[in-house]
N, C-alpha and C. Protein backbone atom coordinates (compact mmCIF):
# COMPACT_ATOMS: atom_id res chain seq x y z
N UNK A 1 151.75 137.86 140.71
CA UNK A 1 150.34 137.90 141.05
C UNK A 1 149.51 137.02 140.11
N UNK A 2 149.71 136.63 139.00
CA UNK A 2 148.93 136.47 137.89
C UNK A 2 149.16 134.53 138.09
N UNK A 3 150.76 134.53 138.43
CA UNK A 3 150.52 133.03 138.40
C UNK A 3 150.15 132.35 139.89
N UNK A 4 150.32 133.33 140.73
CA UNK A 4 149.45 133.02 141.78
C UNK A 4 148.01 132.41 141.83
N UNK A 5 147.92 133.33 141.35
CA UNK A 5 145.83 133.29 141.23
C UNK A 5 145.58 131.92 140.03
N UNK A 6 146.39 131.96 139.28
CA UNK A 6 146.93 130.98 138.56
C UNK A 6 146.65 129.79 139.19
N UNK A 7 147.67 129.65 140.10
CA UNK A 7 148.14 128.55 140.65
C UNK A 7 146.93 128.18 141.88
N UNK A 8 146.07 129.13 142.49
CA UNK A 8 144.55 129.04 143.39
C UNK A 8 143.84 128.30 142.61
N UNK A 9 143.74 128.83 141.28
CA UNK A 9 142.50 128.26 140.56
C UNK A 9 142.87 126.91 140.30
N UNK A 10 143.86 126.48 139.66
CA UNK A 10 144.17 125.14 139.48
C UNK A 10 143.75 124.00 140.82
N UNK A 11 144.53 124.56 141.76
CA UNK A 11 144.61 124.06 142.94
C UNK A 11 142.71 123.51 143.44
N UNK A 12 142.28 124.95 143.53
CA UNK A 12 140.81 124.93 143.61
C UNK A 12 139.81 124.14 142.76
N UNK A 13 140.41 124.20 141.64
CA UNK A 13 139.60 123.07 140.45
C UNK A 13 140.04 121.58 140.87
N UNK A 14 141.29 121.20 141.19
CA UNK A 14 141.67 119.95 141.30
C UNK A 14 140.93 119.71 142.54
N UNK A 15 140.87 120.23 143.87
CA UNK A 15 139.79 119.97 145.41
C UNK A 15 138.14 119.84 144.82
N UNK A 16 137.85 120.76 144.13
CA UNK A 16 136.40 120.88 143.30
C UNK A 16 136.15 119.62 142.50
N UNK A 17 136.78 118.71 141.66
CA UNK A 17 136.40 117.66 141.06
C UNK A 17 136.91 116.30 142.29
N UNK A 18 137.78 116.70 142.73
CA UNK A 18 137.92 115.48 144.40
C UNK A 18 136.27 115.37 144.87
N UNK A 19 136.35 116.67 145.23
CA UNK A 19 134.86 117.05 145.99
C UNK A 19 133.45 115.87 144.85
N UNK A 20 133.60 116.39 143.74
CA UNK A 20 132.76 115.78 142.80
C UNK A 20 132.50 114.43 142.82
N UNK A 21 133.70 114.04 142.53
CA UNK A 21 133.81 112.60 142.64
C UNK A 21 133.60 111.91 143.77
N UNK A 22 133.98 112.50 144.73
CA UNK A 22 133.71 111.47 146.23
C UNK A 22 132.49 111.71 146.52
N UNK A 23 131.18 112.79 145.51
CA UNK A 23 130.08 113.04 146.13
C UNK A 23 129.07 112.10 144.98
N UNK A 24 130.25 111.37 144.20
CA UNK A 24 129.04 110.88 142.83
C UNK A 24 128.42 109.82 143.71
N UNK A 25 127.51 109.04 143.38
CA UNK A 25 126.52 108.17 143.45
C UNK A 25 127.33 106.97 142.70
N UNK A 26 127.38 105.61 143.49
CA UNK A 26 127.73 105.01 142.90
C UNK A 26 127.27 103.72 142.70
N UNK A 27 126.73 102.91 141.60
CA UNK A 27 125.79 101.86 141.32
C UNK A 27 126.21 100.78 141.49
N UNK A 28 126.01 100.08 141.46
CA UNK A 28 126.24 98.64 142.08
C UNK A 28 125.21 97.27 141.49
N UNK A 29 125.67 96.63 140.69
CA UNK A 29 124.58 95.15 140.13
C UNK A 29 125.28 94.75 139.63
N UNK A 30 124.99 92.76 139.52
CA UNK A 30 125.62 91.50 138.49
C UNK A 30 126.18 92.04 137.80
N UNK A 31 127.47 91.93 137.28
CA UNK A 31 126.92 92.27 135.69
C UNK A 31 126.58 91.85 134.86
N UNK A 32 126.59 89.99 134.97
CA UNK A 32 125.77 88.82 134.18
C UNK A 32 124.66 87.78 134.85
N UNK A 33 123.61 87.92 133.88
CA UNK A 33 122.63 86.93 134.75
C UNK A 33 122.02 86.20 133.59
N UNK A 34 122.46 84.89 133.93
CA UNK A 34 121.39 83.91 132.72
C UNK A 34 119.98 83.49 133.54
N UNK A 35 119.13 83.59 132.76
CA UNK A 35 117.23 83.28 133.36
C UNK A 35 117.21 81.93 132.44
N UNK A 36 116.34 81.32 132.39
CA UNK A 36 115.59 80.21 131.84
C UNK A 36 114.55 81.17 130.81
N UNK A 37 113.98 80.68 129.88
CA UNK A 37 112.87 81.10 128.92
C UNK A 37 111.88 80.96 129.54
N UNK A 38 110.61 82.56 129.95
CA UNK A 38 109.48 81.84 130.59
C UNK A 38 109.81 82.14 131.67
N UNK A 39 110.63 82.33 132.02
CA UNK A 39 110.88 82.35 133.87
C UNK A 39 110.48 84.49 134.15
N UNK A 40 110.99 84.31 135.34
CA UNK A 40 111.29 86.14 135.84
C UNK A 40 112.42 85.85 136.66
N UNK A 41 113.09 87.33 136.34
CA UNK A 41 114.04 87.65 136.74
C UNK A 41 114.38 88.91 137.66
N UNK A 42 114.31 88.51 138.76
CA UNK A 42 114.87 90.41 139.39
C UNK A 42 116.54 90.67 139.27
N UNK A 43 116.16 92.05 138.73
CA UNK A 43 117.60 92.60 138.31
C UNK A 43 118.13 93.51 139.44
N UNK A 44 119.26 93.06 140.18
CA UNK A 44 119.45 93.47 140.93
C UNK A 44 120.33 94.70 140.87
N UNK A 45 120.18 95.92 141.89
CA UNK A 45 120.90 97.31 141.61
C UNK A 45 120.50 97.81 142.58
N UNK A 46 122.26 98.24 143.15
CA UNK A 46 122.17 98.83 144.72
C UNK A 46 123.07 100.32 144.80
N UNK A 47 122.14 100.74 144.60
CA UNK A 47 123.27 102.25 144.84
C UNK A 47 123.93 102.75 146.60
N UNK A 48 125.15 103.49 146.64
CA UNK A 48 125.45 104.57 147.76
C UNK A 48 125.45 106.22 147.41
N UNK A 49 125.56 106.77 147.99
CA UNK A 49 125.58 108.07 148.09
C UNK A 49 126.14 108.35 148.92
N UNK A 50 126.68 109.87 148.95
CA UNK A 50 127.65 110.91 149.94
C UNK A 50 126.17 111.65 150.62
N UNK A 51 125.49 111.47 150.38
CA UNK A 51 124.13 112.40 151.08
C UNK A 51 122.77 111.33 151.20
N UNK A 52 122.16 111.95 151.92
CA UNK A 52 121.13 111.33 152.15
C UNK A 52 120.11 110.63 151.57
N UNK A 53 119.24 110.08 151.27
CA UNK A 53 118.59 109.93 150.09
C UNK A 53 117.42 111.03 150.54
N UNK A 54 117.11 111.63 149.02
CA UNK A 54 116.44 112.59 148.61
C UNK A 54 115.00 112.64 148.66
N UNK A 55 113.86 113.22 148.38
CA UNK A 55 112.85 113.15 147.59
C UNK A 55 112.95 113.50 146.13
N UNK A 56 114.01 113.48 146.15
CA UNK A 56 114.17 114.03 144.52
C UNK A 56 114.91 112.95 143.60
N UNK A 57 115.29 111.59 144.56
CA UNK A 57 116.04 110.88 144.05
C UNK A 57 115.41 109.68 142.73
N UNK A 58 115.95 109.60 141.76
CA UNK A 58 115.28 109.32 140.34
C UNK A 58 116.29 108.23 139.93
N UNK A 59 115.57 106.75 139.43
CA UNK A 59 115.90 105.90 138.62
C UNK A 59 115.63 106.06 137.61
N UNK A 60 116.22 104.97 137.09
CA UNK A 60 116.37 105.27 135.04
C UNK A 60 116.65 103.50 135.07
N UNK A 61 116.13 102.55 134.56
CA UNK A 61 116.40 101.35 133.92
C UNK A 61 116.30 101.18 132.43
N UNK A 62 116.89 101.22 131.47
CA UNK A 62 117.38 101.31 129.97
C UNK A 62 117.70 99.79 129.47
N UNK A 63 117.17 99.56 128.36
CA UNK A 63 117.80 98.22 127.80
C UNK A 63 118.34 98.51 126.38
N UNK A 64 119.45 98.07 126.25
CA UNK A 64 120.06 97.82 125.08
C UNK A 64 120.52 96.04 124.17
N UNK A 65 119.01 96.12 123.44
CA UNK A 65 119.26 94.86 123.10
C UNK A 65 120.70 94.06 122.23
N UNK A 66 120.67 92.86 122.15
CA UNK A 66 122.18 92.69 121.74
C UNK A 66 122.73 93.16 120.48
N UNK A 67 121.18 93.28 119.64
CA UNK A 67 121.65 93.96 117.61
C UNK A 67 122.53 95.38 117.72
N UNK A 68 122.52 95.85 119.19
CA UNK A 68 122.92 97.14 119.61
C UNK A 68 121.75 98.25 118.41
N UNK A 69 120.39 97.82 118.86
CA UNK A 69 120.04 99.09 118.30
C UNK A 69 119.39 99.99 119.39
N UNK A 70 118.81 100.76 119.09
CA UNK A 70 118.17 101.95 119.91
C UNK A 70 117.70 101.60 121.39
N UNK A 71 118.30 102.18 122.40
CA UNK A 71 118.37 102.03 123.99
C UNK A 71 116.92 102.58 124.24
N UNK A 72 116.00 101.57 124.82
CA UNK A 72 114.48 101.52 125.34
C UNK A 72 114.01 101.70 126.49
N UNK A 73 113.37 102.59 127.17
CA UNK A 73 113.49 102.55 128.55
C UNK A 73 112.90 101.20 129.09
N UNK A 74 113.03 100.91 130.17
CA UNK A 74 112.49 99.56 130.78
C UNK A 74 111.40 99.92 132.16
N UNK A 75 111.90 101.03 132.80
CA UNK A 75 110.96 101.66 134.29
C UNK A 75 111.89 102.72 134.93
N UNK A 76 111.01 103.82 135.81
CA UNK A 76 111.42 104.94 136.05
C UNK A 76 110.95 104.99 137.43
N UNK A 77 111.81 105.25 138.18
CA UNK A 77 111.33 105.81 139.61
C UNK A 77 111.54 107.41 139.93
N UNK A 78 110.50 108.22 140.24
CA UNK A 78 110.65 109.60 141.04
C UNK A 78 109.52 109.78 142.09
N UNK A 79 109.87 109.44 143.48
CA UNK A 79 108.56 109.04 144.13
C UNK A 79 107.74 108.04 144.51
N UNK A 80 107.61 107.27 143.40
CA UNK A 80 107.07 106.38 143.14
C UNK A 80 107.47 105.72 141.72
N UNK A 81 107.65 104.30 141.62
CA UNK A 81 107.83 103.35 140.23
C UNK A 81 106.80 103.93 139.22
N UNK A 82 107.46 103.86 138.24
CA UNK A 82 106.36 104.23 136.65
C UNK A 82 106.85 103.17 135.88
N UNK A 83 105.87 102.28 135.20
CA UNK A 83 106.08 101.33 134.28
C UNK A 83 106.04 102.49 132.93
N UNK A 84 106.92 101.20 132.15
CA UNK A 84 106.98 101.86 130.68
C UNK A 84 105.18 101.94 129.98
N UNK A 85 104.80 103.02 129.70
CA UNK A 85 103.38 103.31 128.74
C UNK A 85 103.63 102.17 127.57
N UNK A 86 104.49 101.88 127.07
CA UNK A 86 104.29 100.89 125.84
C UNK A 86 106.15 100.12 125.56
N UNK A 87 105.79 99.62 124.56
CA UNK A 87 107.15 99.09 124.29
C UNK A 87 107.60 97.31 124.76
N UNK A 88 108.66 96.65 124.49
CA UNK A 88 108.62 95.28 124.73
C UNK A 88 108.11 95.02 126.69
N UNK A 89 108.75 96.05 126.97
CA UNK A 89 108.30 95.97 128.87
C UNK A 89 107.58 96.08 129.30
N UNK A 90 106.08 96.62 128.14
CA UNK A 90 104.80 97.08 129.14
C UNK A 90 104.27 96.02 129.53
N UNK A 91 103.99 96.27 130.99
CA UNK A 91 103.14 95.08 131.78
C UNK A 91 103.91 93.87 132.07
N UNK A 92 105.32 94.21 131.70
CA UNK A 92 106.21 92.68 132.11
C UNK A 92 107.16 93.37 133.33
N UNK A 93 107.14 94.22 133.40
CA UNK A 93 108.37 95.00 134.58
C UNK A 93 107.33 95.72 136.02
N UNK A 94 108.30 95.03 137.26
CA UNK A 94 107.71 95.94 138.61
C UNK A 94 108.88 96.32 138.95
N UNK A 95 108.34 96.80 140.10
CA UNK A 95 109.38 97.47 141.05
C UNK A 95 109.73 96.18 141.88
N UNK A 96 110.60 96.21 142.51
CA UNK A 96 111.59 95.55 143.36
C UNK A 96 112.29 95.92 144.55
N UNK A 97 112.67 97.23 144.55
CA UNK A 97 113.33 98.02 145.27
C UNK A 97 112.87 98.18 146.76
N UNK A 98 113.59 99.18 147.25
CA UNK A 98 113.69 99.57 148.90
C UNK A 98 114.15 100.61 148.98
N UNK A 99 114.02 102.17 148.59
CA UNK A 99 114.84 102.82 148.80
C UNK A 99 115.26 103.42 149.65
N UNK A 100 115.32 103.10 150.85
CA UNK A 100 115.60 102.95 151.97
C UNK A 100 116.60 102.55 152.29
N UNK A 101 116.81 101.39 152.04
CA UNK A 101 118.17 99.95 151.77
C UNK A 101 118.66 100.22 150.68
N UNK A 102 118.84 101.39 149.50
CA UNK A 102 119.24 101.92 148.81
C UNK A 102 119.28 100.41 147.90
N UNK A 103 118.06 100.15 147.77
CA UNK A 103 118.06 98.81 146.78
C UNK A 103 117.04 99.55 145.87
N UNK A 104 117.41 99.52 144.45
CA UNK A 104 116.75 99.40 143.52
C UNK A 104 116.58 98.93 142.23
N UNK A 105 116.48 98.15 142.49
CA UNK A 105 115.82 96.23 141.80
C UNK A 105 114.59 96.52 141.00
N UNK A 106 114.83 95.82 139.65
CA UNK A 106 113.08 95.35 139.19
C UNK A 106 113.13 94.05 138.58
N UNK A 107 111.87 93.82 138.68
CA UNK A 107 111.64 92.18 138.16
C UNK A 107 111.01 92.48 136.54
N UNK A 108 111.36 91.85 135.88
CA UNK A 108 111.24 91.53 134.35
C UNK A 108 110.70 89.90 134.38
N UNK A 109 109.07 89.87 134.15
CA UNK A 109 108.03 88.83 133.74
C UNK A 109 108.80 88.20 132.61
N UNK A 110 108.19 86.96 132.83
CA UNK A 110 107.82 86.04 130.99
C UNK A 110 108.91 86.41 130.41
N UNK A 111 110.52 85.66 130.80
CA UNK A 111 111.65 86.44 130.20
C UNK A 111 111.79 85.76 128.20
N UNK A 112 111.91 86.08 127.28
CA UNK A 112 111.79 85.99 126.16
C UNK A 112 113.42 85.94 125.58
N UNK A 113 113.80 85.09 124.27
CA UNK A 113 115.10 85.60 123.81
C UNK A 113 115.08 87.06 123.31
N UNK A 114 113.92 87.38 122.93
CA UNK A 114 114.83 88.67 122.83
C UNK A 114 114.88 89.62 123.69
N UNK A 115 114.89 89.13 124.75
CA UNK A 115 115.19 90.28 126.31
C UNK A 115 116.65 90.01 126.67
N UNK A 116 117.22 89.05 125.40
CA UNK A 116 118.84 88.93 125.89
C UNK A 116 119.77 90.63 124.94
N UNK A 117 120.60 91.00 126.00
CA UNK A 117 121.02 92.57 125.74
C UNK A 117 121.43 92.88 127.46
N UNK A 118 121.83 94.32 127.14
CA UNK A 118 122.21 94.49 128.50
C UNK A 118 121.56 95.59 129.09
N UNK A 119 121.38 95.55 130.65
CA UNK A 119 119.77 96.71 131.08
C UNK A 119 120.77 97.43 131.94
N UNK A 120 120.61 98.84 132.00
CA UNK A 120 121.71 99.60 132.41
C UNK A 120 120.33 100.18 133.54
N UNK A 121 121.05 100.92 135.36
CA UNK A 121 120.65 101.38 136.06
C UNK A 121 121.33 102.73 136.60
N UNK A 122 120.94 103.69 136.50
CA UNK A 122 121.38 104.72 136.87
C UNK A 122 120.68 105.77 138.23
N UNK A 123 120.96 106.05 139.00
CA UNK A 123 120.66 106.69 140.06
C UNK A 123 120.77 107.75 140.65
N UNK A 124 120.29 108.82 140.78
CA UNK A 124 120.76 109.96 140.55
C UNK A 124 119.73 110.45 142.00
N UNK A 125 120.68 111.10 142.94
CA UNK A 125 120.14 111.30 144.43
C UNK A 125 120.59 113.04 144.40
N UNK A 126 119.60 113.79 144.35
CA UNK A 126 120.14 115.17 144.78
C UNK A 126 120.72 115.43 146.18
N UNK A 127 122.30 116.37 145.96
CA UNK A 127 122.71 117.05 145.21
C UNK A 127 123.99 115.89 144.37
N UNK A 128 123.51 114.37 144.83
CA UNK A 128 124.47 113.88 143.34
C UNK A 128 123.90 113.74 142.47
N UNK A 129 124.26 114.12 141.82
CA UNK A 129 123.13 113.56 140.28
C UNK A 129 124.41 112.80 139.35
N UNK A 130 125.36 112.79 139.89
CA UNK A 130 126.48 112.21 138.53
C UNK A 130 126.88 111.49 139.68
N UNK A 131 127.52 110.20 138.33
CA UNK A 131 127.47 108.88 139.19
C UNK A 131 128.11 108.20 138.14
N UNK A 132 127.99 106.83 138.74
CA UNK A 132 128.54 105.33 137.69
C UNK A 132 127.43 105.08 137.59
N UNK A 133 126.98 104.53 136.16
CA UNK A 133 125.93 103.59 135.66
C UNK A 133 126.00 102.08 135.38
N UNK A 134 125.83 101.11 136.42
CA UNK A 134 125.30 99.92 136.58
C UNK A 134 124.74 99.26 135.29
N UNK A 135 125.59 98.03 134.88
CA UNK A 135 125.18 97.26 133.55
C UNK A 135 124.83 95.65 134.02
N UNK A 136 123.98 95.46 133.54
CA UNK A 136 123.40 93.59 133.63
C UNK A 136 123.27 93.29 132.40
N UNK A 137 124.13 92.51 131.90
CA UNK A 137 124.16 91.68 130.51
C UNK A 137 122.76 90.52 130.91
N UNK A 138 121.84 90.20 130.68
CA UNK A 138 121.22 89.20 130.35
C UNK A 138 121.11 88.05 129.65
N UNK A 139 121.31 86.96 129.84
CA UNK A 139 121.12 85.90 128.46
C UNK A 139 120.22 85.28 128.84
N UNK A 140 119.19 85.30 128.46
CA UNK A 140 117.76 84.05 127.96
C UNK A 140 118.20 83.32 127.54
N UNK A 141 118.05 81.64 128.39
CA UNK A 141 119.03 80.57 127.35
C UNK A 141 116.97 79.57 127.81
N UNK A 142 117.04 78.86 126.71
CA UNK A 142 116.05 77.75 126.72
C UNK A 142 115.80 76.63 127.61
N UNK A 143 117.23 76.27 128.17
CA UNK A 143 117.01 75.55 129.80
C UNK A 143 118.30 75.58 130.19
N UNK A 144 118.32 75.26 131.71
CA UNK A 144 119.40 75.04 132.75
C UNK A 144 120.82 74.45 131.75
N UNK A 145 122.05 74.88 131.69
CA UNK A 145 123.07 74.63 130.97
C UNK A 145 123.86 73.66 132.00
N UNK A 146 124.58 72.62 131.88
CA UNK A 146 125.24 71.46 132.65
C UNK A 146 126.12 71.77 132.93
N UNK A 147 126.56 72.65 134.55
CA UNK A 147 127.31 73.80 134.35
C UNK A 147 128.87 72.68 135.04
N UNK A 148 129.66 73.66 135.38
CA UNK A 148 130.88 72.62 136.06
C UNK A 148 130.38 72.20 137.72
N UNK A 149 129.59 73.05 138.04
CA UNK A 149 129.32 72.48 139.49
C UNK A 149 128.61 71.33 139.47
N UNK A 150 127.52 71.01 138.27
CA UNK A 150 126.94 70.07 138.57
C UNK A 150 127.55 68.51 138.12
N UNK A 151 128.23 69.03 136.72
CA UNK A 151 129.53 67.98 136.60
C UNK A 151 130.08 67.32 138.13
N UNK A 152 130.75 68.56 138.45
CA UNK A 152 131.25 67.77 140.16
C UNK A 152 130.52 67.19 140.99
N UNK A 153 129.44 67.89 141.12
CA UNK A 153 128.52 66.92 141.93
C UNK A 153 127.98 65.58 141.19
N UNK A 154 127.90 65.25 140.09
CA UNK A 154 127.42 63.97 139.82
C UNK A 154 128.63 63.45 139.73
N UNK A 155 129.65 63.86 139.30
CA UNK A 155 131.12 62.58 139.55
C UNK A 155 131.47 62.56 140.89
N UNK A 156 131.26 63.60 142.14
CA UNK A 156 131.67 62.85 143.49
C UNK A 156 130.57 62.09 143.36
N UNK A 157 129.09 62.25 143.31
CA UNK A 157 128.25 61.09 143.72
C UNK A 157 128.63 59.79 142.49
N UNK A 158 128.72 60.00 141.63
CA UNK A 158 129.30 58.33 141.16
C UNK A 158 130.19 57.88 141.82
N UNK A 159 130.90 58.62 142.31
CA UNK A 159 132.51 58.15 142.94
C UNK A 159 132.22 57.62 144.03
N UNK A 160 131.24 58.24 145.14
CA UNK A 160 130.85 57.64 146.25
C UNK A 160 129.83 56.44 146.08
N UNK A 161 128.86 56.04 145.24
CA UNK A 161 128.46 55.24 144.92
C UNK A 161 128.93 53.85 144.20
N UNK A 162 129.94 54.19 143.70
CA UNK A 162 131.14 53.26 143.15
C UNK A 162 131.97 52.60 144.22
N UNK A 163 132.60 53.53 145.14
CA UNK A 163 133.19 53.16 146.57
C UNK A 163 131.90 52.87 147.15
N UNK A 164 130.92 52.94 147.89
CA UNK A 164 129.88 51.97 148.09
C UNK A 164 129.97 50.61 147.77
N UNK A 165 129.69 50.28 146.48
CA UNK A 165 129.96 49.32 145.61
C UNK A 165 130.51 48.43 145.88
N UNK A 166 131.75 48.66 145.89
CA UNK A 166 133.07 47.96 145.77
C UNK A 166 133.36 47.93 147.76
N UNK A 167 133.08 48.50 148.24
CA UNK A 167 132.91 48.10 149.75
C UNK A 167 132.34 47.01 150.12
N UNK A 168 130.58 47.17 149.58
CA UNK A 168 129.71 46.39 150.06
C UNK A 168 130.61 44.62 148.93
N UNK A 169 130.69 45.01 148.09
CA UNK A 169 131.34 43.53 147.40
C UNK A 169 132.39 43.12 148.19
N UNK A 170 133.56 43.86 148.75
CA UNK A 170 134.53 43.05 149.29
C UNK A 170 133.96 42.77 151.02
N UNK A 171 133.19 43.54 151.34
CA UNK A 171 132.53 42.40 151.98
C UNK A 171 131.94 41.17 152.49
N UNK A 172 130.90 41.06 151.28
CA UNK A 172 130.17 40.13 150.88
C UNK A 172 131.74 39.01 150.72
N UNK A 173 132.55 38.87 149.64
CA UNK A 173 133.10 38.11 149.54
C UNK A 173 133.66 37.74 150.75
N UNK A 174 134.54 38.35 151.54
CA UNK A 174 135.10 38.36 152.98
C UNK A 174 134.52 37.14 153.77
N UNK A 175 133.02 37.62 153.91
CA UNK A 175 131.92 36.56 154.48
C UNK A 175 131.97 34.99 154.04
N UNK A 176 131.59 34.93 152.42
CA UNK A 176 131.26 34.28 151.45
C UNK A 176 132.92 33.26 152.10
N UNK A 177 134.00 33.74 152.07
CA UNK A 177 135.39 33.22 152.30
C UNK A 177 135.01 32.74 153.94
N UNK A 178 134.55 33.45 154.35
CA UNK A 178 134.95 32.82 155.74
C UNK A 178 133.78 31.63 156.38
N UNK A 179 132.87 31.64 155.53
CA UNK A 179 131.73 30.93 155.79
C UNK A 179 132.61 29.44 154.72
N UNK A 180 132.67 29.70 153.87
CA UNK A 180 133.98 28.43 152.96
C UNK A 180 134.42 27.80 154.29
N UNK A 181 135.40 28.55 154.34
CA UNK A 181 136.70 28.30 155.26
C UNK A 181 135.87 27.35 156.44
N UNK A 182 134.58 27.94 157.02
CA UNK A 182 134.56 27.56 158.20
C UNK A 182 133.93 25.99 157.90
N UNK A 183 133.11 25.80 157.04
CA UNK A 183 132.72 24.83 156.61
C UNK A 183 133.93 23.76 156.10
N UNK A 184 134.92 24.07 155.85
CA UNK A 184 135.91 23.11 155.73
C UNK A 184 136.41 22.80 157.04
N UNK A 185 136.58 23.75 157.89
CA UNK A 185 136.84 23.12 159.15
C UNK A 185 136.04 22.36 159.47
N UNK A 186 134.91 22.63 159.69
CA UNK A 186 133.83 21.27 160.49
C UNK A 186 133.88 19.95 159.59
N UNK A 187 133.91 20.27 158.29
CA UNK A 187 134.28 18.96 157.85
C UNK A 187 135.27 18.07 158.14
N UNK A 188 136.57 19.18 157.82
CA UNK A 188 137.97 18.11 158.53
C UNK A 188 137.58 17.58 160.08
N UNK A 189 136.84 18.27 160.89
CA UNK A 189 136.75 18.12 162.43
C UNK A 189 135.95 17.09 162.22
N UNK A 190 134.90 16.50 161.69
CA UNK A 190 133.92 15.70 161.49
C UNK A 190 134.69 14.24 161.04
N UNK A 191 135.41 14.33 160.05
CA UNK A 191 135.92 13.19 159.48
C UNK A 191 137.37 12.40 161.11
């Protein structure tokens, strides 16, 4: 009897955290985004859920700058978006979102180096409230970096401009030869 009931409860705990887990909330964003200095950036973050979306359903956007010191809030949704009252984000962060389209996005103004760190999103939809939490590393770099795509694109366009080149020249000569040539004929024909 004892390892019976034993053996229910186990059983029942292992279906009970299945249950849990297939009911968490689960987040979804980049996890790297380089901005320009000066620019804005929307940070993108898309949650699902096992249930509906809520009125009770609550964002959390957190930044952890790169010195790894103390995690800052960045904006809060319950209802409606709440900007941060003070701190590096006041008046630089909106809303973005849809929660509807289970998009919830914010844009970060006037991006600065020290907004490089990583901004964590968490989502919490009653009755899930436990979930995966969504990370975006940020890097503020000072301008556009010369990445490998654009490498390729300026060496096919030299390459095609080079073959251009060298087309239009063996052309030209082709001509240049046959206009020779033809002029020696009329001469020999002449004499």
């Amino acid at each position: 009897p004892m390892r019976t009931w034993l053996r229910a409860a186990l059983v029942l705990g292992a279906q009970l955290r299945a249950l849990w887990l297939a009911a968490a909330v689960e987040v979804h964003t980049a996890k790297e985004v380089v901005a320009v200095n000066g620019t804005n950036q929307r940070l993108k973050c898309t949650f699902s859920s096992s249930s509906p979306v809520s009125q009770q359903l609550s964002v959390s956007w957190n930044f952890q700058p790169e010195d790894l010191s103390a995690h800052e809030p960045v904006f809060y949704f319950l209802k409606e978006p709440y900007q941060p009252p003070s701190g590096r984000f006041k008046d630089r962060v909106t809303w973005d979102g849809n929660i509807e389209r289970h998009d919830v996005s914010i844009m970060v103004w006037n991006l600065k180096p020290s907004d490089n760190g990583t901004f964590t999103c968490q989502v919490t939809n009653w009755p899930d409230v436990y979930g995966t939490i969504g990370e975006v590393r940020l890097r503020v770099v000072q301008k556009v970096s010369f990445s490998e795509i654009h490498f390729l694109a300026v060496a096919i366009g030299s390459a095609s401009g080079l073959m251009i080149i060298v087309v239009t020249a063996v052309i030209i000569c082709r001509q240049h030869r046959r206009k020779a040539r033809d002029r020696r004929t009329e001469a020999a024909d002449t004499e």
